[in-house]
N, C-alpha and C. Protein backbone atom coordinates (compact mmCIF):
# COMPACT_ATOMS: atom_id res chain seq x y z
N UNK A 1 0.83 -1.21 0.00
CA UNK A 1 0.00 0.00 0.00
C UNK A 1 0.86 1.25 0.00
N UNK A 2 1.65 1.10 0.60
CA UNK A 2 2.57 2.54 0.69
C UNK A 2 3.54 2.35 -0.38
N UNK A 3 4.40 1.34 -0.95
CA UNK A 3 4.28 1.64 -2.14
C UNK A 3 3.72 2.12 -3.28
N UNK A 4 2.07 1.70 -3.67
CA UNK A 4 1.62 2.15 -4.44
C UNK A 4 1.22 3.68 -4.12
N UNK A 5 0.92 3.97 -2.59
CA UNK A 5 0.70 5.48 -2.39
C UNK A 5 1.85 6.24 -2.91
N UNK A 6 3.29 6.23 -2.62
CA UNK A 6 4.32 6.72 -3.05
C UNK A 6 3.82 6.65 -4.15
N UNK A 7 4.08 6.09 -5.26
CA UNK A 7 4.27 5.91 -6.40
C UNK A 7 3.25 6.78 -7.74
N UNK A 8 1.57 7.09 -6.24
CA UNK A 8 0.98 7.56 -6.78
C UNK A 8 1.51 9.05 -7.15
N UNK A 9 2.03 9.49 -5.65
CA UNK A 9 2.42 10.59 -5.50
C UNK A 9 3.29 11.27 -6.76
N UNK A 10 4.44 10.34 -7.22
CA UNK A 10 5.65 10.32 -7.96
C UNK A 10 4.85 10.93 -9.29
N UNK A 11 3.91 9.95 -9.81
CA UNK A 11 3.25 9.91 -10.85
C UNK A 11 2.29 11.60 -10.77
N UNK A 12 1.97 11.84 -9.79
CA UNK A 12 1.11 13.22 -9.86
C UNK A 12 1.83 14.56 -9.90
N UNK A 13 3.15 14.30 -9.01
CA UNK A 13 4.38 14.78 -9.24
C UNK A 13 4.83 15.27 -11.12
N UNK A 14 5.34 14.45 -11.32
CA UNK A 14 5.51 14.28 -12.64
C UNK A 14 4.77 14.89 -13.50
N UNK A 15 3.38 14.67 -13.86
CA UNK A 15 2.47 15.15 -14.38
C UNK A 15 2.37 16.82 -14.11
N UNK A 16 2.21 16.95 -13.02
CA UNK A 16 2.09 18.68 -13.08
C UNK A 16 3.38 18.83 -13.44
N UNK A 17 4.73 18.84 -12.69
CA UNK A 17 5.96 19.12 -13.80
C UNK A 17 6.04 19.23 -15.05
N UNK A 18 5.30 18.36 -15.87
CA UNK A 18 4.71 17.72 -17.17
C UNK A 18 4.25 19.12 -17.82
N UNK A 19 3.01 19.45 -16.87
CA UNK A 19 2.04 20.26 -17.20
C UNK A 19 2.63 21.56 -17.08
N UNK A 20 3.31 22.39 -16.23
CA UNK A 20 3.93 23.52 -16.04
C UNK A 20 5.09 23.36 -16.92
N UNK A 21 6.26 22.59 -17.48
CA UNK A 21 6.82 22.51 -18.76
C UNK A 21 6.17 23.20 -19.70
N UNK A 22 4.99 22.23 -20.08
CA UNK A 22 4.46 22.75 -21.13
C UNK A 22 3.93 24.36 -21.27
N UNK A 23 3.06 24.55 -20.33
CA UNK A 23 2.79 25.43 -20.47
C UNK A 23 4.11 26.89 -20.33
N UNK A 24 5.37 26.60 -19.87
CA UNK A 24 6.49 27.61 -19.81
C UNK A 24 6.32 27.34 -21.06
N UNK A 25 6.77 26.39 -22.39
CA UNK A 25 7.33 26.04 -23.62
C UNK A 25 6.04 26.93 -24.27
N UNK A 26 4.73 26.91 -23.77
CA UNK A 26 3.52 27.92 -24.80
C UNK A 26 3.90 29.20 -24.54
N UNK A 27 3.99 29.50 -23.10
CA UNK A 27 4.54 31.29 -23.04
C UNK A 27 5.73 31.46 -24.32
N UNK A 28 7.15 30.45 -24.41
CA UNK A 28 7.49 31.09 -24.59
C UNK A 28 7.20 31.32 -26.18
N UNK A 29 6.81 30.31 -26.67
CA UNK A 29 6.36 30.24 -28.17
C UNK A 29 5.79 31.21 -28.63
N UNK A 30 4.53 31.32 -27.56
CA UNK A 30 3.23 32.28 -28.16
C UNK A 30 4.41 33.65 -28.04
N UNK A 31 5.28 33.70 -26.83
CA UNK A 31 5.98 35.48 -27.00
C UNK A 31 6.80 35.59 -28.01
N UNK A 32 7.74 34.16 -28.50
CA UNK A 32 8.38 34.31 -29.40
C UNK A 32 7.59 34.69 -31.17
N UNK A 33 6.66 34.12 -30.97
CA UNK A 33 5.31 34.43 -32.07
C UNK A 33 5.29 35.97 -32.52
N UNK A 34 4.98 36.19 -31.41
CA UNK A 34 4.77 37.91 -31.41
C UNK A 34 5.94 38.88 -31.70
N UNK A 35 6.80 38.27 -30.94
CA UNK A 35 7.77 39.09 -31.40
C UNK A 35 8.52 38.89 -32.69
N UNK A 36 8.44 37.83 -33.32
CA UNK A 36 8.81 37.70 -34.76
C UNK A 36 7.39 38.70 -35.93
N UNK A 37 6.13 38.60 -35.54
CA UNK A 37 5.13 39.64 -36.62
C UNK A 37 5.95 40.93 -37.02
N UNK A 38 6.17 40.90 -38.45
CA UNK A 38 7.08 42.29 -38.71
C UNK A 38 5.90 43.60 -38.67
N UNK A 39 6.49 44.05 -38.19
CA UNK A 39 6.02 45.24 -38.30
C UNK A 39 5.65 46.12 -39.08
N UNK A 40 6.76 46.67 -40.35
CA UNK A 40 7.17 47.63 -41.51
C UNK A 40 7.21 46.19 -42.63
N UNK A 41 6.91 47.08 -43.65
CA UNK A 41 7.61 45.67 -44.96
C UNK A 41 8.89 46.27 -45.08
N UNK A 42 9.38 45.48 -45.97
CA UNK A 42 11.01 45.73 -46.00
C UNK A 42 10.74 47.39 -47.05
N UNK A 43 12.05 48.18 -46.81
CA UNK A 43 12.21 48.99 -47.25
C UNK A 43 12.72 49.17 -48.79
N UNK A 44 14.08 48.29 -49.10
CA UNK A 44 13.93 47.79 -50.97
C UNK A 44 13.51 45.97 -51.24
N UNK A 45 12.86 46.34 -52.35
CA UNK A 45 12.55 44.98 -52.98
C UNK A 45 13.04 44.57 -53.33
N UNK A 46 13.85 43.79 -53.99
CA UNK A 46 14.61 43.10 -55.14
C UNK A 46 13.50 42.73 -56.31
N UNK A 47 13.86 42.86 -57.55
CA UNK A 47 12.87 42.32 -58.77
C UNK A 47 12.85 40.88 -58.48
N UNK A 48 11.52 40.74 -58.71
CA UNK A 48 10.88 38.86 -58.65
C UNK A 48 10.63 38.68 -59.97
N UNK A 49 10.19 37.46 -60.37
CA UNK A 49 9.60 37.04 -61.47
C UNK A 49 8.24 37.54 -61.29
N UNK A 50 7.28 37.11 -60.00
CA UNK A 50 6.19 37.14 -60.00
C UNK A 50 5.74 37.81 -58.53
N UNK A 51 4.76 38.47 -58.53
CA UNK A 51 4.27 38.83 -57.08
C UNK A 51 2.68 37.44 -56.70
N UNK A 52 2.81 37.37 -55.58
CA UNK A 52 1.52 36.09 -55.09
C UNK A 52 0.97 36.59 -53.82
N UNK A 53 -0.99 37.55 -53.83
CA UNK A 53 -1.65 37.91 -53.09
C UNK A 53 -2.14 36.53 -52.81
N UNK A 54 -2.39 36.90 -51.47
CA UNK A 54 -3.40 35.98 -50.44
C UNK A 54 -4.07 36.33 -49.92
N UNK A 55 -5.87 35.92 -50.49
CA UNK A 55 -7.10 36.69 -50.47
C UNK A 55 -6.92 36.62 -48.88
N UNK A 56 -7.75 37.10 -48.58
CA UNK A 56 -7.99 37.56 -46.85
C UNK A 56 -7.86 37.80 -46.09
N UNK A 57 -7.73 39.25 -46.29
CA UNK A 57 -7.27 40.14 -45.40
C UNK A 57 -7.30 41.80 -46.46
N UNK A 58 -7.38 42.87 -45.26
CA UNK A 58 -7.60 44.14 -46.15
C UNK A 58 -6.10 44.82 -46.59
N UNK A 59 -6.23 45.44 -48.04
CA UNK A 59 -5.28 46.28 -48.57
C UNK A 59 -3.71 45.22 -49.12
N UNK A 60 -4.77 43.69 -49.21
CA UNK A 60 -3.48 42.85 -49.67
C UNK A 60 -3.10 42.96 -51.06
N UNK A 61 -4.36 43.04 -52.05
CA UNK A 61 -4.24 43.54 -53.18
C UNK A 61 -3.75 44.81 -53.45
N UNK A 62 -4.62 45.69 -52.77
CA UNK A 62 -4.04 47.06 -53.37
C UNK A 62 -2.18 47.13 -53.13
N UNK A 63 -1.30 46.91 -52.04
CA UNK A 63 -0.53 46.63 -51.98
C UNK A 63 0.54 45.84 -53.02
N UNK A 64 -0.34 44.75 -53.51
CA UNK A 64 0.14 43.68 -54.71
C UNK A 64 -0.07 44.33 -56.35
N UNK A 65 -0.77 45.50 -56.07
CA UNK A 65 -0.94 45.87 -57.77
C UNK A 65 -0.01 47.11 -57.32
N UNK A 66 0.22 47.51 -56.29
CA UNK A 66 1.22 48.59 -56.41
C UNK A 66 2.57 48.33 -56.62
N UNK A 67 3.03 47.30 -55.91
CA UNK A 67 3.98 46.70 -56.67
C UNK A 67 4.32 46.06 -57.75
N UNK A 68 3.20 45.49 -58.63
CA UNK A 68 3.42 45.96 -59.96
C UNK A 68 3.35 47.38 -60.67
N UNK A 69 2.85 47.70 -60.25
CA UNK A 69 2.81 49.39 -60.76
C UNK A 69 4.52 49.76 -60.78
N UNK A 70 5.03 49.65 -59.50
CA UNK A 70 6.11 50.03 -59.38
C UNK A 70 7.26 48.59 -60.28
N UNK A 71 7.19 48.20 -60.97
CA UNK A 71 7.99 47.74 -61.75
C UNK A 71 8.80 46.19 -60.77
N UNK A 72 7.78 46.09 -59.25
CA UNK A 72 8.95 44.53 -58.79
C UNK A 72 8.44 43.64 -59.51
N UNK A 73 7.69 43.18 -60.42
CA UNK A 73 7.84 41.91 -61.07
C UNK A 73 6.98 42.67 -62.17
N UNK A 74 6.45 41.40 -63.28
CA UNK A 74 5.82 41.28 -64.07
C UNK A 74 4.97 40.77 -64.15
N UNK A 75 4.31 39.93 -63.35
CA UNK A 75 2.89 39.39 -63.00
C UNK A 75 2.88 39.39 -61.84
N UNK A 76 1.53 38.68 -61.38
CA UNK A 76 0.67 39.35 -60.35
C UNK A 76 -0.14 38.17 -60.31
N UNK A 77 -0.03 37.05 -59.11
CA UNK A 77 -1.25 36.14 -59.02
C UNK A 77 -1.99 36.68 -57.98
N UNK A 78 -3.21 35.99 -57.76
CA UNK A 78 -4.15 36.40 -56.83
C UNK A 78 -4.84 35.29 -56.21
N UNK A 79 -4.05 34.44 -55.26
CA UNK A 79 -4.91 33.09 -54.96
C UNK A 79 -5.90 33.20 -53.98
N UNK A 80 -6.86 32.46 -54.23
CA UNK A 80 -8.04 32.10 -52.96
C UNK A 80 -8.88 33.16 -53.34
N UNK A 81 -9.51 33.79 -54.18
CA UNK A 81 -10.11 34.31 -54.65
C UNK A 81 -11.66 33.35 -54.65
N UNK A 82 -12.92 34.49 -53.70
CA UNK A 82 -14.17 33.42 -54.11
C UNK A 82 -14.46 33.60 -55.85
N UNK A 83 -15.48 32.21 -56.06
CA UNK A 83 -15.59 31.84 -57.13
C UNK A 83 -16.87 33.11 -57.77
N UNK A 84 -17.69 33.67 -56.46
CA UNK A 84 -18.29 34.80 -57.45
C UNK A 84 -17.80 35.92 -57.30
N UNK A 85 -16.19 36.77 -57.31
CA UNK A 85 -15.55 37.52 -57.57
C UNK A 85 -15.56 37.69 -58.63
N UNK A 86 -15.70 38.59 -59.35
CA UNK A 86 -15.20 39.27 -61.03
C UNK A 86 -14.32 40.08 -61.09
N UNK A 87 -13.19 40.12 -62.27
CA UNK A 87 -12.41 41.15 -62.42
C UNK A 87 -13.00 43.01 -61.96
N UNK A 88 -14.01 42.49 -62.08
CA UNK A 88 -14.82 44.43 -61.59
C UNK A 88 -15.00 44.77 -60.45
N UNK A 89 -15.07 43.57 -59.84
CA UNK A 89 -15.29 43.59 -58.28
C UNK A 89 -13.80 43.88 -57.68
N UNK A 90 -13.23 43.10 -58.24
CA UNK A 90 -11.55 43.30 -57.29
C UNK A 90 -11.34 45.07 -58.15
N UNK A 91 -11.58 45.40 -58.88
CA UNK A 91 -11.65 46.81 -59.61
C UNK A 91 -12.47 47.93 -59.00
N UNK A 92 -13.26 47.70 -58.33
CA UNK A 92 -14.11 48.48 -57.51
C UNK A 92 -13.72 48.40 -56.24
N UNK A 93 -12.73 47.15 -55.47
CA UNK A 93 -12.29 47.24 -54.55
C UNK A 93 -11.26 48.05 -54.15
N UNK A 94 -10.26 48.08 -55.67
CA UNK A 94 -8.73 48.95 -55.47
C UNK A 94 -9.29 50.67 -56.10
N UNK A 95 -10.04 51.26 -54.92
CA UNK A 95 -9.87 52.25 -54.61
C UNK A 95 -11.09 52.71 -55.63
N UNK A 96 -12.40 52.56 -55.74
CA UNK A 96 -12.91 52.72 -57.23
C UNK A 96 -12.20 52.42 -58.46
N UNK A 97 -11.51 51.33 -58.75
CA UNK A 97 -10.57 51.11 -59.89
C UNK A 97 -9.86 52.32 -60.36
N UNK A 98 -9.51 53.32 -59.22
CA UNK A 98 -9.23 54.67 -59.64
C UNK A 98 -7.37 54.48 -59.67
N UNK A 99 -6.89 53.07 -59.25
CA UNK A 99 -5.64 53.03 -59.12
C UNK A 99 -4.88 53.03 -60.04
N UNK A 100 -3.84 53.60 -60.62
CA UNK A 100 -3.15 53.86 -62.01
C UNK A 100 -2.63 52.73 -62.70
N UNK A 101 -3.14 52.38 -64.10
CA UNK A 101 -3.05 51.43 -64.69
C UNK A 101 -3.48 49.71 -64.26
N UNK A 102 -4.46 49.75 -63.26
CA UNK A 102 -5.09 48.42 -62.73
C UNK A 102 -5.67 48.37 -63.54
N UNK A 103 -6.63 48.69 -64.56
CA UNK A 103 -7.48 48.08 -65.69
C UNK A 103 -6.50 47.27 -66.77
N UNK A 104 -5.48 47.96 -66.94
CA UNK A 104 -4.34 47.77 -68.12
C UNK A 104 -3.60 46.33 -67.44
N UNK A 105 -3.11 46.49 -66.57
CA UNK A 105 -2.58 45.64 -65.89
C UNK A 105 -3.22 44.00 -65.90
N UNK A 106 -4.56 44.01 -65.49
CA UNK A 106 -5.36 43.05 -65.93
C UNK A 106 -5.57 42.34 -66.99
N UNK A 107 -5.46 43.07 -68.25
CA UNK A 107 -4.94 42.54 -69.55
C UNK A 107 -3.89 41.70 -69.40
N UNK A 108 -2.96 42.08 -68.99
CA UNK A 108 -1.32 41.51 -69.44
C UNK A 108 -1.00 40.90 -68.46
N UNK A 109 -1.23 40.96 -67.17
CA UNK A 109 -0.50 40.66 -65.81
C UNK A 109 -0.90 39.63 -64.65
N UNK A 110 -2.17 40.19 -64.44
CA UNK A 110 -2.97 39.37 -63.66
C UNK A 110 -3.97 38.57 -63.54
N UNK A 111 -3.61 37.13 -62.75
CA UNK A 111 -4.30 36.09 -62.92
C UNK A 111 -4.91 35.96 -61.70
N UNK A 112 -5.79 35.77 -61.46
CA UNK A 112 -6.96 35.21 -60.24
C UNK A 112 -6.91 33.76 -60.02
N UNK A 113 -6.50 33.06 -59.04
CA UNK A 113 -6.83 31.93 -58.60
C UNK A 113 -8.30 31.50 -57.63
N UNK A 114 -8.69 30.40 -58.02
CA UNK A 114 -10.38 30.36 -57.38
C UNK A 114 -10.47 29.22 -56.68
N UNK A 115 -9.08 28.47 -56.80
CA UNK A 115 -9.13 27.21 -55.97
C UNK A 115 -8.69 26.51 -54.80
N UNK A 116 -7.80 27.74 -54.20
CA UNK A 116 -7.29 27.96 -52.68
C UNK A 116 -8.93 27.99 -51.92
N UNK A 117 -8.71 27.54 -50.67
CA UNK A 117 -9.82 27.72 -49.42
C UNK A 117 -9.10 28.10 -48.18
N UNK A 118 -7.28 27.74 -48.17
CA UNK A 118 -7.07 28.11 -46.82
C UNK A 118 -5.67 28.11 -46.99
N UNK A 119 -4.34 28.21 -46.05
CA UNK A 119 -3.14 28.58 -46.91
C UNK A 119 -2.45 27.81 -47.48
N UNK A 120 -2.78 26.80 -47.45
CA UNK A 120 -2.09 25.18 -47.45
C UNK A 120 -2.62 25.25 -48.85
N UNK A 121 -3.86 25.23 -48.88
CA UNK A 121 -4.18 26.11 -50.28
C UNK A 121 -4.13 26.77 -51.47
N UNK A 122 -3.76 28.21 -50.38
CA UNK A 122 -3.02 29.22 -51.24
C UNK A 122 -1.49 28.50 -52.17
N UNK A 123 -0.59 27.93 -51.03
CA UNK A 123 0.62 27.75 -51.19
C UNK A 123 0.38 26.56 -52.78
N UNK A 124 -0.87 25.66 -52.76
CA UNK A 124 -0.54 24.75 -53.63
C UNK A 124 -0.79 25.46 -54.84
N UNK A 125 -2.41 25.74 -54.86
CA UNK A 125 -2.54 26.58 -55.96
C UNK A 125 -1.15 27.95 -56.68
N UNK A 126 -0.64 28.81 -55.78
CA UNK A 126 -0.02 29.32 -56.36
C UNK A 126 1.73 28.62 -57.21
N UNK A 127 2.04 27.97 -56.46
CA UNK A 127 2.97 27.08 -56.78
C UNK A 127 3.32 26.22 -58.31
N UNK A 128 1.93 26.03 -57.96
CA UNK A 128 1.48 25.47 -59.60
C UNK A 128 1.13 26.32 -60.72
N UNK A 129 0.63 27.72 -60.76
CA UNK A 129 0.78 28.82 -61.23
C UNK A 129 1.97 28.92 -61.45
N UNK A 130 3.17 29.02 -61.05
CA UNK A 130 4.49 29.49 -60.80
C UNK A 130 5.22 28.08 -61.50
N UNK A 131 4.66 27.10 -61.35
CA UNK A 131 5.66 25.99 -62.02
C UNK A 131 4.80 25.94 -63.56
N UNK A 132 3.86 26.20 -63.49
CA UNK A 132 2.71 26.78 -65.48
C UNK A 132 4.00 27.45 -66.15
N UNK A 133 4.06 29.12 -65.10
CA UNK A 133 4.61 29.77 -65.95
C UNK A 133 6.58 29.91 -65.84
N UNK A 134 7.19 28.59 -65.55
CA UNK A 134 8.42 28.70 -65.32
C UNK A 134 9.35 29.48 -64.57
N UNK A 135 8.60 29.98 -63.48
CA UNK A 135 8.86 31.11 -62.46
C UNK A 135 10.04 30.53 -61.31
N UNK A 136 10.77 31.06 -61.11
CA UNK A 136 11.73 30.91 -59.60
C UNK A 136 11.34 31.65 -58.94
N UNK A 137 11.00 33.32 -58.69
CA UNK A 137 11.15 34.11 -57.83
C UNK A 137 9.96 34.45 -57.22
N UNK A 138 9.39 34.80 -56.25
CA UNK A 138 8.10 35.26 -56.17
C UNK A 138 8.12 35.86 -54.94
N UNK A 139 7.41 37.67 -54.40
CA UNK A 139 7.17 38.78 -53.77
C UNK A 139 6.03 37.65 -53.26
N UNK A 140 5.62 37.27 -52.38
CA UNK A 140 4.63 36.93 -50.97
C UNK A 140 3.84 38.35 -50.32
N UNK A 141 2.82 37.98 -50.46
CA UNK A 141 2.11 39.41 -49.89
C UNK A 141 0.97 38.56 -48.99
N UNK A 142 0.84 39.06 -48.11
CA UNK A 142 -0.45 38.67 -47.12
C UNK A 142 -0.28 39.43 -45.49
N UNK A 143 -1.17 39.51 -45.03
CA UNK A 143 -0.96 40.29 -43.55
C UNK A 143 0.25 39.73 -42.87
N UNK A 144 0.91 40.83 -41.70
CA UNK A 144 2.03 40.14 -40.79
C UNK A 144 1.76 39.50 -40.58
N UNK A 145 0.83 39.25 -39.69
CA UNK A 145 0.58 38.43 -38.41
C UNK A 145 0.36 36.77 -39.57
N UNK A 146 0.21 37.02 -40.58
CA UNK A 146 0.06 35.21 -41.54
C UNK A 146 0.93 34.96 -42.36
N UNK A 147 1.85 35.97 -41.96
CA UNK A 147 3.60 35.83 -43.26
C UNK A 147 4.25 34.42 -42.89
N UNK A 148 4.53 34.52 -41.41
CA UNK A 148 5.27 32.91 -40.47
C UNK A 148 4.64 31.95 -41.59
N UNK A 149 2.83 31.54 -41.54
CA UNK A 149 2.76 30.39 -41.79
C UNK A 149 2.72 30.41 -43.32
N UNK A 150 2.31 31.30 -44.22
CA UNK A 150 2.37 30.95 -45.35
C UNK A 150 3.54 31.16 -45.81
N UNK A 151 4.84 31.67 -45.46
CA UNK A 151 6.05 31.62 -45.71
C UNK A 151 6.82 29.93 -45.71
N UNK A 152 6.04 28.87 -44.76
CA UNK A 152 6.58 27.74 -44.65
C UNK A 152 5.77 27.54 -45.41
N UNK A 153 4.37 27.48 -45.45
CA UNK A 153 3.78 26.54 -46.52
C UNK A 153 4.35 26.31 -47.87
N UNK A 154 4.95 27.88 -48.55
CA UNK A 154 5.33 27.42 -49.42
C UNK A 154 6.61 26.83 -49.46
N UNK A 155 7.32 27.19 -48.36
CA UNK A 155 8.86 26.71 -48.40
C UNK A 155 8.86 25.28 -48.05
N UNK A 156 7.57 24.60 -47.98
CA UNK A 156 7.37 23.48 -46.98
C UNK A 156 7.00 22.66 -48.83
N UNK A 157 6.20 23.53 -49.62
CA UNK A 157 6.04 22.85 -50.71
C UNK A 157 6.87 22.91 -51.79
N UNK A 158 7.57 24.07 -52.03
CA UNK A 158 8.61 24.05 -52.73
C UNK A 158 9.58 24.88 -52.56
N UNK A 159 11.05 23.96 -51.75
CA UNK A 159 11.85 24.69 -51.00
C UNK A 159 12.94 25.77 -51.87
N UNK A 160 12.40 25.27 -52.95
CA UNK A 160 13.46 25.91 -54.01
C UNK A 160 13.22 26.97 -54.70
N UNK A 161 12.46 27.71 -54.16
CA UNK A 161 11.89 29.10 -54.98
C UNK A 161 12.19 29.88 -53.53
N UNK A 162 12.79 31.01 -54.70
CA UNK A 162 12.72 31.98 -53.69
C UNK A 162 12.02 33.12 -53.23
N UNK A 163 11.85 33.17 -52.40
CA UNK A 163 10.58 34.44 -52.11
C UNK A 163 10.87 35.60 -51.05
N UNK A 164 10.48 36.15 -51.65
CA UNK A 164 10.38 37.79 -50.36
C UNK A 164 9.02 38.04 -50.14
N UNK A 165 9.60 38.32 -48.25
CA UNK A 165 8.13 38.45 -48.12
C UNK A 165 7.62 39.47 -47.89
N UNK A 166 6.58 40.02 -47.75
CA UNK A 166 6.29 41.40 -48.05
C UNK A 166 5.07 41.86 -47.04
N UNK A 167 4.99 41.71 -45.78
CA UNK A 167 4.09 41.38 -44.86
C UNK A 167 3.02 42.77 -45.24
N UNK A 168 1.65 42.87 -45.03
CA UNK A 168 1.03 43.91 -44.93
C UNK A 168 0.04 44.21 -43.46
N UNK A 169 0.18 44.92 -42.94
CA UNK A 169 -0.19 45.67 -41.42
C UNK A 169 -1.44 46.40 -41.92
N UNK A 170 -2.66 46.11 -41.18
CA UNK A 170 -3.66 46.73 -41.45
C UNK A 170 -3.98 47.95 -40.77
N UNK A 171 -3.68 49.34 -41.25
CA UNK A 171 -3.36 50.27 -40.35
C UNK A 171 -1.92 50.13 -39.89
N UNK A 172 -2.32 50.76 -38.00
CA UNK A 172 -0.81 51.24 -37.63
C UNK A 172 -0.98 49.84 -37.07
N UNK A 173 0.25 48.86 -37.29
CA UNK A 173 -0.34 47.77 -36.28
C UNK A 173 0.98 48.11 -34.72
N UNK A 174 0.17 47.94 -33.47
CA UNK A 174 0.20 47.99 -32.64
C UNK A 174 0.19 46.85 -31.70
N UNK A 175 1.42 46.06 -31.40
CA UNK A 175 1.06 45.05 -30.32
C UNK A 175 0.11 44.72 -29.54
N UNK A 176 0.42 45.98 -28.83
CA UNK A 176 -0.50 46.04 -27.61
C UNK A 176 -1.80 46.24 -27.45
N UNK A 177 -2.17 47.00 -28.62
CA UNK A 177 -3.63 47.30 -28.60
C UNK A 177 -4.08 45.73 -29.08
N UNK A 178 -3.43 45.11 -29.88
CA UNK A 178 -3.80 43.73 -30.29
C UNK A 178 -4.15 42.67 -29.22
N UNK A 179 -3.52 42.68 -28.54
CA UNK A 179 -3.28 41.92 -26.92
C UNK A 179 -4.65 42.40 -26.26
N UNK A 180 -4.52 43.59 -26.22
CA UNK A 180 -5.84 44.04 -25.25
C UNK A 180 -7.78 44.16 -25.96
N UNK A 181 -7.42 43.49 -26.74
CA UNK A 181 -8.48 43.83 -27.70
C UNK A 181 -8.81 42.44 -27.95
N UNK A 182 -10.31 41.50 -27.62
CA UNK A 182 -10.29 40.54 -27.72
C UNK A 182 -10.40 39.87 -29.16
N UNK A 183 -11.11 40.29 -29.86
CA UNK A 183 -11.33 39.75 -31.32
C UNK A 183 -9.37 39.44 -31.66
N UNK A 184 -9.42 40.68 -31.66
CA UNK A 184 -7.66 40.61 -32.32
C UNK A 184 -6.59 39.85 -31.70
N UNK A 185 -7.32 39.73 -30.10
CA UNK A 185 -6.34 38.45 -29.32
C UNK A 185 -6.38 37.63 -29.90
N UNK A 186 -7.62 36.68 -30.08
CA UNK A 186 -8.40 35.59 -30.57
C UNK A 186 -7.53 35.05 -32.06
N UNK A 187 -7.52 35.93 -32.83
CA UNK A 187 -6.83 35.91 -34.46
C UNK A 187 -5.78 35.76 -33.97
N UNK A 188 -4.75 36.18 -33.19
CA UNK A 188 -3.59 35.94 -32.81
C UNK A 188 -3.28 34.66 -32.10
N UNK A 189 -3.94 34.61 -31.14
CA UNK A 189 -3.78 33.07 -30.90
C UNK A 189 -4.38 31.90 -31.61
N UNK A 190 -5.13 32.07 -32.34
CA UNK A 190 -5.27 30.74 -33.36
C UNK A 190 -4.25 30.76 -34.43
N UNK A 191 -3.86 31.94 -34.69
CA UNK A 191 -2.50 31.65 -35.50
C UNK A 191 -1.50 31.36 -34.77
N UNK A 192 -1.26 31.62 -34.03
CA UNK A 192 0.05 30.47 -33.55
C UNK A 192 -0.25 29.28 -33.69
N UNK A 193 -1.34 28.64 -33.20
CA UNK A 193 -1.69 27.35 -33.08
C UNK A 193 -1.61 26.64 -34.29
N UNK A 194 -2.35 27.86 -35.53
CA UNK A 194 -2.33 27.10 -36.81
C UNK A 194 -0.43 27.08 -37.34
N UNK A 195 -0.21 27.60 -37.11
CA UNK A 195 1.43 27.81 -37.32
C UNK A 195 2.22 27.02 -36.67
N UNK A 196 1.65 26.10 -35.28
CA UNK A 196 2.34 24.92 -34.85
C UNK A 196 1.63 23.74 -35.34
N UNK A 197 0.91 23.81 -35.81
CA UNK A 197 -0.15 22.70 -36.46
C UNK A 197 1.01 22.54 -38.41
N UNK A 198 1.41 23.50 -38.40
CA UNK A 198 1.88 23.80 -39.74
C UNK A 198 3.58 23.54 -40.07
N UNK A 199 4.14 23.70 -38.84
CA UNK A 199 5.39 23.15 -38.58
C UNK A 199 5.17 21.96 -38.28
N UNK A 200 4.38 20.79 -37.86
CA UNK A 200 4.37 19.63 -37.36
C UNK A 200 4.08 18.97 -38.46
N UNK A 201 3.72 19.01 -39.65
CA UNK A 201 2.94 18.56 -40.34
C UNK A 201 4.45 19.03 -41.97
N UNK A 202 4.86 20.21 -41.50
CA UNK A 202 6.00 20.23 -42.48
C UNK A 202 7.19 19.04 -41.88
N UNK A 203 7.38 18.91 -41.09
CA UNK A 203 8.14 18.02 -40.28
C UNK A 203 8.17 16.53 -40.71
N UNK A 204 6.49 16.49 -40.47
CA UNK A 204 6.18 14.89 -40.63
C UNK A 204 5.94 14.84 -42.11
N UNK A 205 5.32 15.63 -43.04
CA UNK A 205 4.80 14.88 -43.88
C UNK A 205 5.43 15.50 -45.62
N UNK A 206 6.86 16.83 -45.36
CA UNK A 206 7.36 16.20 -46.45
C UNK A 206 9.34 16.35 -45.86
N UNK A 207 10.04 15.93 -47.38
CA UNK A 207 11.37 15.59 -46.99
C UNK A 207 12.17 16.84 -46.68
C-alpha cells in the first residue's frame, strides 16, 4: 500500500511538472510568435519574377498591384479568390478602380486563382501557377501576423523558390492594442496554433 501510495504521488508529481513545462514552452512560443510579426515591410525589394496575393485580409491587393505598378515583377497572381468575384469587383475594390493602370494591368498581368480555401491552399494553388509559368522568384504578400505560416507553406512545398516576403499591417499595427483587444487576441492566438499545427505537419509529412 505505501508503495503504491508513493508511487501515486511520484506519478502526480511528474504530471504537473509535465504540465507547467508545457505550459512555460507555450509562453514562450506564443511570446516568441509575437515578437517575430514584422512590423514595416522591408524597405527595398529586389525584382521577382512574380508577385503572389493571399485573399484575406484588407489592402493585400491594393498593396500587390502597387507593386506591380512600381515595376517589382511582371505578374501578379491572386490566390483564394471566391468563385463569385469578377475582375470588376476586385476593380471596384482597389480604390474605385481609380488606381493607375489596374485596368491595363489586368490585360497583361494578372491572374486570379479560385481554388485555394485556406493557406495550405493558397501555397498549392499558387505554386502550380508558378511551375505553369516557369517562375523561380516570387514577392509573398499577405498580412504580418500570416507571413510565419504561409512563408513555410510554401517553403514546406517548394523549398526551391525563392521568395520575399512582403508582410502587410492593417493600419498602424500595434502590439498592444492587439493583446488588449479581444477579437484581435483571438486571431492571434489561433495563428500560432495554426502555425504549430503547420510546422508539425511540415516536419512529418514532407522531406
Amino acid at each position: 500500500m505505501e508503495n503504491a501510495f508513493f508511487n501515486f504521488k511520484v506519478i502526480q508529481r511528474s504530471l504537473v511538472t509535465l504540465f507547467l513545462l508545457l505550459v512555460f514552452l507555450w509562453v514562450i512560443g506564443f511570446a516568441n510568435f509575437l515578437r517575430s510579426i514584422p512590423i514595416q515591410p522591408p524597405g527595398d525589394i529586389v525584382k521577382s519574377d512574380a508577385i503572389i496575393v493571399l485573399t484575406g485580409g484588407s489592402r493585400r491587393l491594393e498593396v500587390g498591384i502597387t507593386l506591380l505598378e512600381n515595376d517589382k515583377a511582371a505578374l501578379l497572381f491572386v490566390s483564394g479568390v471566391n468563385e463569385k468575384v469578377t475582375r470588376s469587383d476586385i476593380l471596384n475594390l482597389l480604390d474605385g478602380g481609380k488606381l493607375p493602370k489596374s485596368t491595363k494591368f489586368f490585360d497583361c498581368c494578372i491572374t486570379l486563382g479560385y481554388t485555394a480555401e485556406d493557406t495550405r491552399g493558397n501555397a498549392k494553388e499558387s505554386l502550380q501557377w508558378v511551375r505553369d509559368n516557369s517562375l523561380s522568384s516570387i514577392i509573398l504578400v499577405t498580412s504580418n501576423y500570416h507571413m510565419q505560416r504561409a512563408y513555410l507553406e510554401f517553403k514546406s512545398q517548394n523549398p526551391n523558390i525563392k521568395i520575399t516576403q512582403y508582410p502587410v499591417s492593417n493600419g498602424q499595427f500595434r502590439l498592444s492594442s492587439w493583446l488588449i483587444h479581444s477579437k484581435r487576441f483571438v486571431l492571434l492566438f489561433l495563428e500560432f496554433h495554426k502555425l504549430i499545427l503547420t510546422n508539425l505537419r511540415a516536419y512529418c509529412c514532407y522531406p
